[in-house]
N, C-alpha and C. Protein backbone atom coordinates (compact mmCIF):
# COMPACT_ATOMS: atom_id res chain seq x y z
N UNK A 1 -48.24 53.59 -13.27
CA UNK A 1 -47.99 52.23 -12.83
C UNK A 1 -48.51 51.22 -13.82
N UNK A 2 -49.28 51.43 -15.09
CA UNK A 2 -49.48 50.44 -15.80
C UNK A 2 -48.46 50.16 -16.49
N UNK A 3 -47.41 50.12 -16.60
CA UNK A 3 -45.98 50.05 -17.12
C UNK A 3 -45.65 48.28 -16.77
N UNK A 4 -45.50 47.48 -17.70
CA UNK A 4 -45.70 45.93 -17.94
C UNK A 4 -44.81 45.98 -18.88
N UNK A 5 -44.79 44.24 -18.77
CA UNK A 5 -43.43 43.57 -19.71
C UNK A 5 -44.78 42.19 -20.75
N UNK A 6 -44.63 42.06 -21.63
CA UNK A 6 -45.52 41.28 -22.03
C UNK A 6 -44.93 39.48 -21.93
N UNK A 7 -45.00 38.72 -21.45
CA UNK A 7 -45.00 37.35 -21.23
C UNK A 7 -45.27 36.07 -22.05
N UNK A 8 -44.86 34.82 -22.10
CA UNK A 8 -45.92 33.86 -23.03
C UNK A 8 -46.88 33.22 -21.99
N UNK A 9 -47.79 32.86 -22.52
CA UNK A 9 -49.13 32.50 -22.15
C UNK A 9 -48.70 31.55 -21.08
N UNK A 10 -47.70 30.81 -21.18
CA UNK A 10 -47.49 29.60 -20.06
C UNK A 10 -46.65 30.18 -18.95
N UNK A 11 -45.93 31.55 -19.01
CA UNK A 11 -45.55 31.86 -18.24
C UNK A 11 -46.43 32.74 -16.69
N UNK A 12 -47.45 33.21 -17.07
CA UNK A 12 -48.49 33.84 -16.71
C UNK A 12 -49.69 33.28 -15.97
N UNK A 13 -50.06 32.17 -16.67
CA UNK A 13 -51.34 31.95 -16.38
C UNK A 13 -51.01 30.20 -16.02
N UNK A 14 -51.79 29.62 -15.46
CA UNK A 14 -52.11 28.38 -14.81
C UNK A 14 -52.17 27.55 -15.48
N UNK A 15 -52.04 26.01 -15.81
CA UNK A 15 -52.48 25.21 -17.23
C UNK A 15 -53.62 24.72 -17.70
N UNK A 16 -54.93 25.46 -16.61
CA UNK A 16 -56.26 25.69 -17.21
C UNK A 16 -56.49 27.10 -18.00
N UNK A 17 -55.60 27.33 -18.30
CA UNK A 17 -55.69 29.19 -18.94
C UNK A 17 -56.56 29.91 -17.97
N UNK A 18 -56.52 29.69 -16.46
CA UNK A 18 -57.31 30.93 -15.97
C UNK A 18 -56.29 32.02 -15.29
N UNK A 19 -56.74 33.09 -15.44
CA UNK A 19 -55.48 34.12 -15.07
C UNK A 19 -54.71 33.83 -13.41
N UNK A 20 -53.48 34.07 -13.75
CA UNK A 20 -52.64 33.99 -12.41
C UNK A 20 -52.85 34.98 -11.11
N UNK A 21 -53.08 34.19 -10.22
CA UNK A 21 -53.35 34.97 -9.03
C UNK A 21 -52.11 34.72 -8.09
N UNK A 22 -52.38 35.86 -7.47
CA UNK A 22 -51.20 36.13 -6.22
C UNK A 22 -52.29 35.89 -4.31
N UNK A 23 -51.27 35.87 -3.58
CA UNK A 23 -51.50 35.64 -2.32
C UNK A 23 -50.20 36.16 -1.72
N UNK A 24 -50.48 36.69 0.22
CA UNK A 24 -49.73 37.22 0.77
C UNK A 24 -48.76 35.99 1.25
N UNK A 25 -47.19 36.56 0.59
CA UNK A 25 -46.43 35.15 1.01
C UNK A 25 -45.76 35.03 -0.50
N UNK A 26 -46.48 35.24 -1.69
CA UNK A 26 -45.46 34.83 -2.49
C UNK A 26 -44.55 35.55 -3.37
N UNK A 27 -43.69 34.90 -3.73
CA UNK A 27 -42.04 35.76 -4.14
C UNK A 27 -42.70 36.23 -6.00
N UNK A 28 -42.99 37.78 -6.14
CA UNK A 28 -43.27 37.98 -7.31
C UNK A 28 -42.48 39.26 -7.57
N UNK A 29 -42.38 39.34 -8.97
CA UNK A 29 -41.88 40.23 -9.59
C UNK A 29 -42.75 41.50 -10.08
N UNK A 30 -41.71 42.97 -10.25
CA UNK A 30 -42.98 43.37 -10.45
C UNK A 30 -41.79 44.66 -11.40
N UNK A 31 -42.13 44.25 -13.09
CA UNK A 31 -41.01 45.27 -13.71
C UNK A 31 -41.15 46.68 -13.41
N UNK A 32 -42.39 47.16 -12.91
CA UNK A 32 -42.80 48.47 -13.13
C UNK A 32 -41.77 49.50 -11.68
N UNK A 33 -41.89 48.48 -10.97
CA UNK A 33 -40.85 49.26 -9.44
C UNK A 33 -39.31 48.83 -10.06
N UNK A 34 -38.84 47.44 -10.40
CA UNK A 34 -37.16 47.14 -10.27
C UNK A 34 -37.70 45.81 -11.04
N UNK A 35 -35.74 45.44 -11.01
CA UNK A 35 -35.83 43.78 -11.05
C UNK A 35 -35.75 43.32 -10.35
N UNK A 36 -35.88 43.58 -9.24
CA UNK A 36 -35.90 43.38 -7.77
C UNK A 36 -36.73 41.66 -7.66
N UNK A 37 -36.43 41.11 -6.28
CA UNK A 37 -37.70 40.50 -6.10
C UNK A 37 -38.45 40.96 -4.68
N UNK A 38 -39.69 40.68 -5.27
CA UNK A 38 -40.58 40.96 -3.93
C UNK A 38 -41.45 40.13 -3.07
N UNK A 39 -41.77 40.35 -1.84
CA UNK A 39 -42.82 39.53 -1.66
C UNK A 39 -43.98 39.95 -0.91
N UNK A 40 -45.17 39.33 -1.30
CA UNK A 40 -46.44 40.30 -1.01
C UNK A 40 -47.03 40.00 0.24
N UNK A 41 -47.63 40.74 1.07
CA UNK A 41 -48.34 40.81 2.33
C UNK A 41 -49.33 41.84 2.43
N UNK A 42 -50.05 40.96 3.24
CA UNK A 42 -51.50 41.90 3.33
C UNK A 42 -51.39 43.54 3.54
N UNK A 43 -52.45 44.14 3.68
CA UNK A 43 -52.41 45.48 3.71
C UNK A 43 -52.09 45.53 4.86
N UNK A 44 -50.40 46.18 5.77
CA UNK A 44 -50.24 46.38 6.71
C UNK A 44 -50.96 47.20 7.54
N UNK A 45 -51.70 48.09 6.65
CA UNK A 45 -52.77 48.83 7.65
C UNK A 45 -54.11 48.03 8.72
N UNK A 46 -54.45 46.75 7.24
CA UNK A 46 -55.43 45.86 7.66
C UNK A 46 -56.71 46.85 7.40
N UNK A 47 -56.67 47.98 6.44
CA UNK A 47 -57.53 48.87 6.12
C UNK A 47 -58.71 48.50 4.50
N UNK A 48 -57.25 47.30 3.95
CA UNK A 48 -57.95 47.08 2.25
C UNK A 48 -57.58 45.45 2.19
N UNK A 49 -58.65 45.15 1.68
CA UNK A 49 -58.17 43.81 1.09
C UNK A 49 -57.74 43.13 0.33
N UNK A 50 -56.60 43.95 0.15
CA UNK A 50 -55.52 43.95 -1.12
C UNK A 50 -54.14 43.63 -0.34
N UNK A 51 -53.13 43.21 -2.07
CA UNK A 51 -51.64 42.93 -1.29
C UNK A 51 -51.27 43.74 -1.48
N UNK A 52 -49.69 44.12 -0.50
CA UNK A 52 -48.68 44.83 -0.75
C UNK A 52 -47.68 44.55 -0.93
N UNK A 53 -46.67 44.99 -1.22
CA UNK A 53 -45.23 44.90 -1.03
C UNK A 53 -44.93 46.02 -0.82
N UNK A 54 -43.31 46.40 -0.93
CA UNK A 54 -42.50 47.56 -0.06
C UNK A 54 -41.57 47.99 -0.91
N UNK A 55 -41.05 48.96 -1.62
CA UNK A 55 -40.56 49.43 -2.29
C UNK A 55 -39.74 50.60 -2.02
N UNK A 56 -38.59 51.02 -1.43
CA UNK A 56 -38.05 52.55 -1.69
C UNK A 56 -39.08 52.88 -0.05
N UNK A 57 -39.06 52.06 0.58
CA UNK A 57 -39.73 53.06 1.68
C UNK A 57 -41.52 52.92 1.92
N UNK A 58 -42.12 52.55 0.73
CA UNK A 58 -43.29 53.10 0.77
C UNK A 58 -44.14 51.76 0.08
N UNK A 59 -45.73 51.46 0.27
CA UNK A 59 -45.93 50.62 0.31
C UNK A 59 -46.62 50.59 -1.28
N UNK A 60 -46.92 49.71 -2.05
CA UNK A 60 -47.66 49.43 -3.20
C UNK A 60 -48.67 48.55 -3.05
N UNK A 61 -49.94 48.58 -3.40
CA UNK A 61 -51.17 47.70 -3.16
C UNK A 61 -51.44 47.28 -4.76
N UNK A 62 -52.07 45.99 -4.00
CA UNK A 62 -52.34 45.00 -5.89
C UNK A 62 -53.63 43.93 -5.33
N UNK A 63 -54.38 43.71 -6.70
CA UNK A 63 -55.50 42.82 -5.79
C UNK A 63 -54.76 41.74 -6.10
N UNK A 64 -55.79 40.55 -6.09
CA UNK A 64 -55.07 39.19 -6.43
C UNK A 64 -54.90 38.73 -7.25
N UNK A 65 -55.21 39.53 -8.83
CA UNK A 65 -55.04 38.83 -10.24
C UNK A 65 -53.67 39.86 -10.61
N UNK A 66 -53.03 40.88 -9.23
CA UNK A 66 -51.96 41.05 -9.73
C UNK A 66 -51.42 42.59 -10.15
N UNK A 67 -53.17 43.13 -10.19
CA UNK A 67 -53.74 44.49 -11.13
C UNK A 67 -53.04 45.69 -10.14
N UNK A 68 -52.57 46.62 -10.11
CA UNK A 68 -51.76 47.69 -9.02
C UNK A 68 -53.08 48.37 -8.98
N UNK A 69 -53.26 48.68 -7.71
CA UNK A 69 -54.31 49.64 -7.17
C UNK A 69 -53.80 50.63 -6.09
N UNK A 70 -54.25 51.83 -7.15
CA UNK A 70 -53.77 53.14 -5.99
C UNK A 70 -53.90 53.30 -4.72
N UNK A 71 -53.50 54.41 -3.89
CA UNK A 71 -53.78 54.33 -2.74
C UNK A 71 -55.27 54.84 -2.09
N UNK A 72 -55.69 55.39 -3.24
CA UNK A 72 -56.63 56.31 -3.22
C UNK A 72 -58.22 55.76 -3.38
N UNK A 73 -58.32 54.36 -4.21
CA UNK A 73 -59.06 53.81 -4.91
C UNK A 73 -58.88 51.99 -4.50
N UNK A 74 -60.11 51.71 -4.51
CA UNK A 74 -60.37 50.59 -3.91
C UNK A 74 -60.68 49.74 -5.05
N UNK A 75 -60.36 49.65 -6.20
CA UNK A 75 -60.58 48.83 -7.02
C UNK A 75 -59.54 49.31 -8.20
N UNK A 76 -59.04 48.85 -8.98
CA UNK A 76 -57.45 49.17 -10.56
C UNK A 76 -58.38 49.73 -11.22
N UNK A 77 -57.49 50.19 -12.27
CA UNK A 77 -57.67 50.94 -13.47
C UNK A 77 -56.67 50.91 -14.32
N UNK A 78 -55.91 49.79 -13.69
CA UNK A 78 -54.78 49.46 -14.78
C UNK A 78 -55.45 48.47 -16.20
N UNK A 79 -55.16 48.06 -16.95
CA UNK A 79 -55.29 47.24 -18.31
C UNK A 79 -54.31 46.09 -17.90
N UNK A 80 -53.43 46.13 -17.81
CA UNK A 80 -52.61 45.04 -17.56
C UNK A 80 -52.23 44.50 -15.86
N UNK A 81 -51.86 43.41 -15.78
CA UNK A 81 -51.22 42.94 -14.56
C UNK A 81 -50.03 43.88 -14.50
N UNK A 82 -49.68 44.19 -13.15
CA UNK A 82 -48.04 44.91 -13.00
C UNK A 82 -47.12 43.87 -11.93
N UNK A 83 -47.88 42.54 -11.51
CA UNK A 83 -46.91 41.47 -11.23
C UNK A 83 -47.25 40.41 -11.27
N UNK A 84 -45.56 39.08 -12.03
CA UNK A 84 -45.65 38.23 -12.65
C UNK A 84 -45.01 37.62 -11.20
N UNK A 85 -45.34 35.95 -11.28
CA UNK A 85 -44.78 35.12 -10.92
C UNK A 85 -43.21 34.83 -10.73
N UNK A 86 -43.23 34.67 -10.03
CA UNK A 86 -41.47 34.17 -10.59
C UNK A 86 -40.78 33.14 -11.09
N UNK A 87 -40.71 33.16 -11.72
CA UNK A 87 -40.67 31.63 -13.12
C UNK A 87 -38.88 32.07 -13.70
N UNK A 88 -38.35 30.84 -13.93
CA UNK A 88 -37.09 31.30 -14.94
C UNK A 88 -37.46 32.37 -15.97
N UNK A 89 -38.58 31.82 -17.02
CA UNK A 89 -38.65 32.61 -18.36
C UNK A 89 -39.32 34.52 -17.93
N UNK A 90 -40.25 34.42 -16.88
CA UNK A 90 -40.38 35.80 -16.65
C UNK A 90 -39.12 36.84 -15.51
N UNK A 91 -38.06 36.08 -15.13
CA UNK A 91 -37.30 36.62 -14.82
C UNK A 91 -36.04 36.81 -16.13
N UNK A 92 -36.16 36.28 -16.81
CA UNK A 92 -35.38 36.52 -17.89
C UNK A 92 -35.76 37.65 -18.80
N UNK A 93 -37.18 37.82 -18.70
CA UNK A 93 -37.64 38.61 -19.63
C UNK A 93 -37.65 40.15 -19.07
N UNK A 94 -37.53 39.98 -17.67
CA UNK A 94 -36.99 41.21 -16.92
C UNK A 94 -35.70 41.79 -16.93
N UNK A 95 -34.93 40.46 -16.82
CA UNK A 95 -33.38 40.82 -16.94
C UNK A 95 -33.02 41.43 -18.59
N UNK A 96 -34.03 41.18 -19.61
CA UNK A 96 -33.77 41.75 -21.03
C UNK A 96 -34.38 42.97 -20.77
N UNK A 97 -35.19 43.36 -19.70
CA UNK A 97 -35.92 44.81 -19.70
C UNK A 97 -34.75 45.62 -19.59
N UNK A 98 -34.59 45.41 -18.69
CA UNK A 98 -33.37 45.85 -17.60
C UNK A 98 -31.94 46.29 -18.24
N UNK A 99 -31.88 45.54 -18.94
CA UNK A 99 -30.88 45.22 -19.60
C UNK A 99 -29.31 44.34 -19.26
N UNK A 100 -29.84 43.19 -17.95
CA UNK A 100 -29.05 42.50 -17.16
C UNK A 100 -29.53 41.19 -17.86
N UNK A 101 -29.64 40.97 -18.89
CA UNK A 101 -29.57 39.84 -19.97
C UNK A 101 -28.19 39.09 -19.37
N UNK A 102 -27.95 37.92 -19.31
CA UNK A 102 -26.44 37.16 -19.24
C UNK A 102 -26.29 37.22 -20.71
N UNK A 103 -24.80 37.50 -20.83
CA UNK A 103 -23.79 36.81 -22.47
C UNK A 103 -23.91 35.67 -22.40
N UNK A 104 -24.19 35.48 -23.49
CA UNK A 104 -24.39 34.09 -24.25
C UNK A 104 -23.62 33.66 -25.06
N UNK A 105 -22.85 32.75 -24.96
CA UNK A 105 -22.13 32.45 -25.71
C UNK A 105 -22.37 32.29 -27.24
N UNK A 106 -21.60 32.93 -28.42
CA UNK A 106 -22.02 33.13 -29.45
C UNK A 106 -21.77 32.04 -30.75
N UNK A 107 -20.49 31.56 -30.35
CA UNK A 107 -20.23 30.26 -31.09
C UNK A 107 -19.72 29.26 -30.46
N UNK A 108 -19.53 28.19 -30.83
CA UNK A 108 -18.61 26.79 -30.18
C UNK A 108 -17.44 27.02 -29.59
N UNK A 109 -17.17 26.82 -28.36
CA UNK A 109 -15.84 27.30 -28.19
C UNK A 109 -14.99 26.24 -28.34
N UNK A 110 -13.28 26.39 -28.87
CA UNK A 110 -12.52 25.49 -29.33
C UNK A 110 -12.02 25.28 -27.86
N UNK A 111 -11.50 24.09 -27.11
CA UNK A 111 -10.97 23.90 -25.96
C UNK A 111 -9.50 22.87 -26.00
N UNK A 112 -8.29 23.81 -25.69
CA UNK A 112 -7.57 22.29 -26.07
C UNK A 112 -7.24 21.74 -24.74
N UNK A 113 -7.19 20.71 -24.05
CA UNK A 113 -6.88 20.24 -23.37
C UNK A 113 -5.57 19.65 -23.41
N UNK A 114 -5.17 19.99 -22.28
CA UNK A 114 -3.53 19.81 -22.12
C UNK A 114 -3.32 19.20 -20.34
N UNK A 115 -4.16 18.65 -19.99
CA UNK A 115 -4.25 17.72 -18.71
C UNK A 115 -4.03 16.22 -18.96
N UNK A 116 -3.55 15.93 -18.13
CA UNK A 116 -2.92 14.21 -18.29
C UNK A 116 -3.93 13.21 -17.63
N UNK A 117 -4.15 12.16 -17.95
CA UNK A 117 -5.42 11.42 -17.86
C UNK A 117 -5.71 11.12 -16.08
N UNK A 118 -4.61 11.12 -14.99
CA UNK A 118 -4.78 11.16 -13.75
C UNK A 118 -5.01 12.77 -13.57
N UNK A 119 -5.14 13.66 -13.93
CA UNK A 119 -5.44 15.36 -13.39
C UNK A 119 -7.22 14.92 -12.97
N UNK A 120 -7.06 15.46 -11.49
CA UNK A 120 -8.19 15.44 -11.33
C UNK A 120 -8.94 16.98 -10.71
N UNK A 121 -8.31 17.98 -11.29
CA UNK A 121 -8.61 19.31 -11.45
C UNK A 121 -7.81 19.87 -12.14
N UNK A 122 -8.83 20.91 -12.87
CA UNK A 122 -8.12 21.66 -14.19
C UNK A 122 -8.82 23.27 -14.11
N UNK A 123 -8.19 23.97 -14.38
CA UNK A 123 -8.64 25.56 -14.52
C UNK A 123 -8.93 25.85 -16.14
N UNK A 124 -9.98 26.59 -16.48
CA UNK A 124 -10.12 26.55 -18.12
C UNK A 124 -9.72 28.02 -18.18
N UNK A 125 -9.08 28.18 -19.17
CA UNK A 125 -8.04 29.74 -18.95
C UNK A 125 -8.08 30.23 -20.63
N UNK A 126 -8.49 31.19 -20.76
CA UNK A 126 -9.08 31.60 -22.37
C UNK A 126 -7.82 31.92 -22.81
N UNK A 127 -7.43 31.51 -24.31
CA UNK A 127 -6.18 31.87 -24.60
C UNK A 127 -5.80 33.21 -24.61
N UNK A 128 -6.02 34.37 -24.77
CA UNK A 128 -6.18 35.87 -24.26
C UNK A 128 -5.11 35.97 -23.26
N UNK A 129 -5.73 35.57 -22.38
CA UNK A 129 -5.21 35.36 -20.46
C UNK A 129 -3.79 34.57 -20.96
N UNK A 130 -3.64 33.35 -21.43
CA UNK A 130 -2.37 32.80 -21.95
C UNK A 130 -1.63 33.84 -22.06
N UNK A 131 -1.80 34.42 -23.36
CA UNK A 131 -1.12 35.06 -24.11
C UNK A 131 -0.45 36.28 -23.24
N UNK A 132 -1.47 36.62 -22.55
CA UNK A 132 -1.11 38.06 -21.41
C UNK A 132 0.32 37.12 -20.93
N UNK A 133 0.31 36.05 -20.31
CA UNK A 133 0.94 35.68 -19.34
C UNK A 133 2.37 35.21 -19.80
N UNK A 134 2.14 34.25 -21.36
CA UNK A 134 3.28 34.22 -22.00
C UNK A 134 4.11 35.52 -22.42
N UNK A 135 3.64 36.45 -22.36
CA UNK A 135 4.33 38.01 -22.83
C UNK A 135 4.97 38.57 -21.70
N UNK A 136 4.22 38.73 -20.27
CA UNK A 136 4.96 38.97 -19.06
C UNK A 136 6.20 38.06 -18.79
N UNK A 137 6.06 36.97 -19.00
CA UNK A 137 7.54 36.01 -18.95
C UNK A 137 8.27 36.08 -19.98
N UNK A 138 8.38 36.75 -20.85
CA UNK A 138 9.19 36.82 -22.02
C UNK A 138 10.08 38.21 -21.96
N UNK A 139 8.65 39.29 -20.85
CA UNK A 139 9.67 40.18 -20.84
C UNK A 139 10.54 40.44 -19.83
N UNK A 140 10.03 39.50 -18.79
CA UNK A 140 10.81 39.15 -17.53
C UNK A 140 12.21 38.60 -17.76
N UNK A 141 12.61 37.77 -18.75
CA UNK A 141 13.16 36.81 -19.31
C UNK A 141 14.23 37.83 -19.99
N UNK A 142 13.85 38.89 -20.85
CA UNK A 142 14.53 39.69 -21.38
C UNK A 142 15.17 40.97 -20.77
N UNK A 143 14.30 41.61 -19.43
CA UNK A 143 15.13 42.07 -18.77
C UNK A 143 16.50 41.05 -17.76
N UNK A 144 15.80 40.21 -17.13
CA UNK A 144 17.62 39.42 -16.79
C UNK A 144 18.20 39.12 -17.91
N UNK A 145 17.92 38.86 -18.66
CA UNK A 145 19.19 38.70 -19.48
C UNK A 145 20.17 40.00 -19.91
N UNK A 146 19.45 41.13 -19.83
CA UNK A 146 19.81 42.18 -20.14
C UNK A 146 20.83 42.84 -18.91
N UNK A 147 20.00 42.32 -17.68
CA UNK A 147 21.54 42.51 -16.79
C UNK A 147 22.22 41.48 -16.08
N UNK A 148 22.26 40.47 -16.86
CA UNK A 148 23.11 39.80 -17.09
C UNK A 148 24.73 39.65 -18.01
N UNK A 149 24.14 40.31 -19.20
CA UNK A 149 24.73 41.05 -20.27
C UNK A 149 25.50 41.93 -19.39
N UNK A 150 24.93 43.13 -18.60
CA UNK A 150 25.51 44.34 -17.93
C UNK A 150 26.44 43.67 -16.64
N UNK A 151 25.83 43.23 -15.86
CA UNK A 151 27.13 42.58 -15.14
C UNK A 151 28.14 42.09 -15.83
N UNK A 152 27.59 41.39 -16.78
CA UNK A 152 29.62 40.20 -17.64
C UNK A 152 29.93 41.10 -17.78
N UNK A 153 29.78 43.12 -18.40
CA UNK A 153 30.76 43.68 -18.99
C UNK A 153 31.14 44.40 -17.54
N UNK A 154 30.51 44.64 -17.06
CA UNK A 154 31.01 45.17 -15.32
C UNK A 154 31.99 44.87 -15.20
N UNK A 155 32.17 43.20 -15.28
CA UNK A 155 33.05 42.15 -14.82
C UNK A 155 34.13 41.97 -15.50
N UNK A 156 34.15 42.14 -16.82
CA UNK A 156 35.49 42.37 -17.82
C UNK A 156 35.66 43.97 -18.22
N UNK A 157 35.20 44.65 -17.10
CA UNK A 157 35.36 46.10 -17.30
C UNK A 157 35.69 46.72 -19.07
N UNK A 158 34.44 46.67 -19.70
CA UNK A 158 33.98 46.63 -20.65
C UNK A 158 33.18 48.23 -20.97
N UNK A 159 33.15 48.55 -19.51
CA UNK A 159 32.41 49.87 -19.98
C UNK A 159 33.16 50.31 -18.15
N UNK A 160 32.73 52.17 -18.46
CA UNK A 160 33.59 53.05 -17.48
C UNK A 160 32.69 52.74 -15.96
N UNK A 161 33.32 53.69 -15.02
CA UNK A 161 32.87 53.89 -14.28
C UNK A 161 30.93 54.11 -13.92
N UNK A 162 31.75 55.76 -15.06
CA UNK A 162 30.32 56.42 -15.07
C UNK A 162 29.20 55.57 -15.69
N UNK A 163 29.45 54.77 -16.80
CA UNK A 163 28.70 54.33 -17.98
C UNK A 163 27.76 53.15 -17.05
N UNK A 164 28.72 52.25 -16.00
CA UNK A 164 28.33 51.10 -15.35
C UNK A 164 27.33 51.88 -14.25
N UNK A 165 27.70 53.01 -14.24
CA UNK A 165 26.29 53.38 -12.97
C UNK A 165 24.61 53.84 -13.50
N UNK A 166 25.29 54.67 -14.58
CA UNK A 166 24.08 54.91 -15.11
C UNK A 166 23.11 53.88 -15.58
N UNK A 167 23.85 52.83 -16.08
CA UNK A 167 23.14 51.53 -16.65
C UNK A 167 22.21 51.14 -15.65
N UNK A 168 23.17 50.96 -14.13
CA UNK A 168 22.86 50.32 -13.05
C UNK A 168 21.30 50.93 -12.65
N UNK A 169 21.04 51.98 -12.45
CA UNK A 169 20.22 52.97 -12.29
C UNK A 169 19.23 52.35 -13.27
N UNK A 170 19.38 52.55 -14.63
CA UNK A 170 18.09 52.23 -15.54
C UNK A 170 17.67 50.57 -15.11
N UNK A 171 18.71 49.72 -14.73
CA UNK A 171 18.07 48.25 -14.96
C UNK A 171 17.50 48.30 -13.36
N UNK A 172 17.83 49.25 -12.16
CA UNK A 172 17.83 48.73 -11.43
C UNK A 172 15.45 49.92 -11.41
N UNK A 173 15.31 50.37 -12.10
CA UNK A 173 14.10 50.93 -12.62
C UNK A 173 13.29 49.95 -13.17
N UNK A 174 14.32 48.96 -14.19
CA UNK A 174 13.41 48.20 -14.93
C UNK A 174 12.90 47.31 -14.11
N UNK A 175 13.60 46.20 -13.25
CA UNK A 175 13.55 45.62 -12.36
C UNK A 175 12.28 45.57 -11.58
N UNK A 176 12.60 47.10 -10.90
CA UNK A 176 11.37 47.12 -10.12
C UNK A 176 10.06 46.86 -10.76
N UNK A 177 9.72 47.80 -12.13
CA UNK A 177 8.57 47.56 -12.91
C UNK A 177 7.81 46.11 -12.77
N UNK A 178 9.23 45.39 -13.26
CA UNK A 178 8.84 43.87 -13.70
C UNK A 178 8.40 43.40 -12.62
N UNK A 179 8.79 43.37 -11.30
CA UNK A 179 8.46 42.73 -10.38
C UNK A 179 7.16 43.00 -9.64
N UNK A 180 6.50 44.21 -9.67
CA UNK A 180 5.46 44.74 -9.74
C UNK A 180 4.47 43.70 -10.63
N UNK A 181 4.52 44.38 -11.95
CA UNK A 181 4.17 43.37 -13.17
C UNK A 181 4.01 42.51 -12.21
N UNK A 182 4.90 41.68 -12.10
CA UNK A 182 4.82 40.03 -12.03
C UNK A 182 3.85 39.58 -10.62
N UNK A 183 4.30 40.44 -10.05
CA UNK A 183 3.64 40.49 -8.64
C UNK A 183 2.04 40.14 -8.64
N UNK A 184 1.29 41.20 -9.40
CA UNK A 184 0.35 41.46 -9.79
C UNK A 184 -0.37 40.20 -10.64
N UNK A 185 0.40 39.95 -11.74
CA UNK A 185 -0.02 38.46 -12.28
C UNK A 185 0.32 37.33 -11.31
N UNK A 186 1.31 36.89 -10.60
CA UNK A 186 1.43 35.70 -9.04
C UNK A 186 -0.31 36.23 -8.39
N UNK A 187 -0.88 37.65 -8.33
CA UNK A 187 -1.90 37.69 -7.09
C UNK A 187 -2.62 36.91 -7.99
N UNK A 188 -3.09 37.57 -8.97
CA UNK A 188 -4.31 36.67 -9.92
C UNK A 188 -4.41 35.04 -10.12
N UNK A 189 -2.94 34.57 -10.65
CA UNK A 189 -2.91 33.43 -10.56
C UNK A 189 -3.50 32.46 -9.26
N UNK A 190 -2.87 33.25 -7.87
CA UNK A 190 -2.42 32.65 -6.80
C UNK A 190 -4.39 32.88 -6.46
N UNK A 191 -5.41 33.73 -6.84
CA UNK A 191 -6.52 33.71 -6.11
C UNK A 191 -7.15 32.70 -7.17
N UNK A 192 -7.21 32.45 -8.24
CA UNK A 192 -7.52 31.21 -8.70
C UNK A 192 -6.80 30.00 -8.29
N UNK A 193 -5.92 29.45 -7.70
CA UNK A 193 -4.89 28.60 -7.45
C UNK A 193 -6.09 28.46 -5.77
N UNK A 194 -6.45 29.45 -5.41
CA UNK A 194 -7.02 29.16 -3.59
C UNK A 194 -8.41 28.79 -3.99
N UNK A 195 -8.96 28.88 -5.01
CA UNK A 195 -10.33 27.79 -5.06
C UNK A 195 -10.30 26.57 -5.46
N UNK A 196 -9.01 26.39 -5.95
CA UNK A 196 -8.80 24.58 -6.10
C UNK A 196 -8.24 24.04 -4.89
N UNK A 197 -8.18 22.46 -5.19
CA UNK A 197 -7.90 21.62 -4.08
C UNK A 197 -6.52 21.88 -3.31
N UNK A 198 -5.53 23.02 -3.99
CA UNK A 198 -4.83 23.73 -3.77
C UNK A 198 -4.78 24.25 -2.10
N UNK A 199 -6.00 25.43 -2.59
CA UNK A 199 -6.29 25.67 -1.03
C UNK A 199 -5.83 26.87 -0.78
N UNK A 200 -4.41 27.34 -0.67
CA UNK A 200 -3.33 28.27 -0.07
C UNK A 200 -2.86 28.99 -1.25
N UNK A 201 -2.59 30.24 -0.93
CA UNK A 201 -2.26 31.37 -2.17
C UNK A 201 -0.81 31.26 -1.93
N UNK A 202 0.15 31.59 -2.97
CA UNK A 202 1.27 31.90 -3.39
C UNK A 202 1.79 32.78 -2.89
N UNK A 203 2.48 33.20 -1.68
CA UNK A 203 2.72 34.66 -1.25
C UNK A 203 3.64 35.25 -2.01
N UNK A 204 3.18 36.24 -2.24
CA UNK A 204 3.84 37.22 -3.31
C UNK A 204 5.10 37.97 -2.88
């Protein structure tokens, strides 16, 4: 249990530099169990005069500068504190333990705006996502036209019997695909579309 995350001095300690103490009641962290948060209460036994918290079932005791004390032993033998405060910077420094760091954005992002000076809601949509979306309509676009093409020759009987069924068969395959496809991009759109002033999804 001496297993610790090391801290800066202001995160830890008080702004008289005397070490940080705990009491039953407050919300602390403790890297050595999770990133969990916890909160400490007296010894439910009422046997030690130490805190606890609750972990996986089972209880953990700590005095009040924080120090983990066994179950066995009425005073630590740890070297370090095994719980911090809960502060932005020592929950961050957990979430880097952890390895639940947030992405950070790495450079400036370019934004073009294409809203008209009365828009008074806008969705910010990474060009990526564009691009997905301009490609699904292009190929949507290219299958009707394609049986469009196949009907006019239907229609100036341009091709046989057999030839017009088999076609029929493949476009009537493609079709379905696309609409699927498309289906699928309308849900996405349509569940971003229901957190704006919008309100109501697109039924698909």
């Amino acid at each position: 249990m001496g297993k610790s995350i090391s801290t800066s001095s202001n995160t830890q300690t008080t702004t008289n530099s005397t070490p940080a103490t705990f009491k039953a009641g407050d919300s602390v962290l403790c890297p050595s169990l999770s990133s969990s948060l916890f909160v400490l209460h007296s010894d439910p036994y009422g046997k030690r005069d130490l805190l606890a918290l609750t972990h996986d079932g089972s209880y953990f005791y700590y005095d009040a500068q924080g120090y983990f004390v066994s179950a066995s032993d009425t005073e630590t033998g740890d070297y370090q504190p095994s719980l911090y405060h809960n502060t932005p910077a020592n929950q961050q420094a957990i979430n880097t333990l952890y390895g639940n760091a947030p992405i950070t954005q790495l450079s400036q992002r370019t934004v073009i705006d294409t809203t008209e000076a009365d828009d008074k809601e806008a969705v910010l949509l990474s060009a990526f996502d564009l691009s997905d979306i301009a490609c699904d309509i292009e190929g949507a676009i290219t299958t009707l036209n394609s049986i469009g093409l196949l009907l006019h020759m239907i229609y100036q009987e341009n091709i046989t019997h057999k030839q017009a069924l088999s076609m029929a068969r493949l476009s009537h395959d493609s079709t379905d695909r696309w609409a699927d496809l498309l289906c699928c991009r309308l849900n996405n759109i349509s569940a971003i579309l229901a957190k704006s002033t919008f309100g109501t999804e697109v039924a698909a």
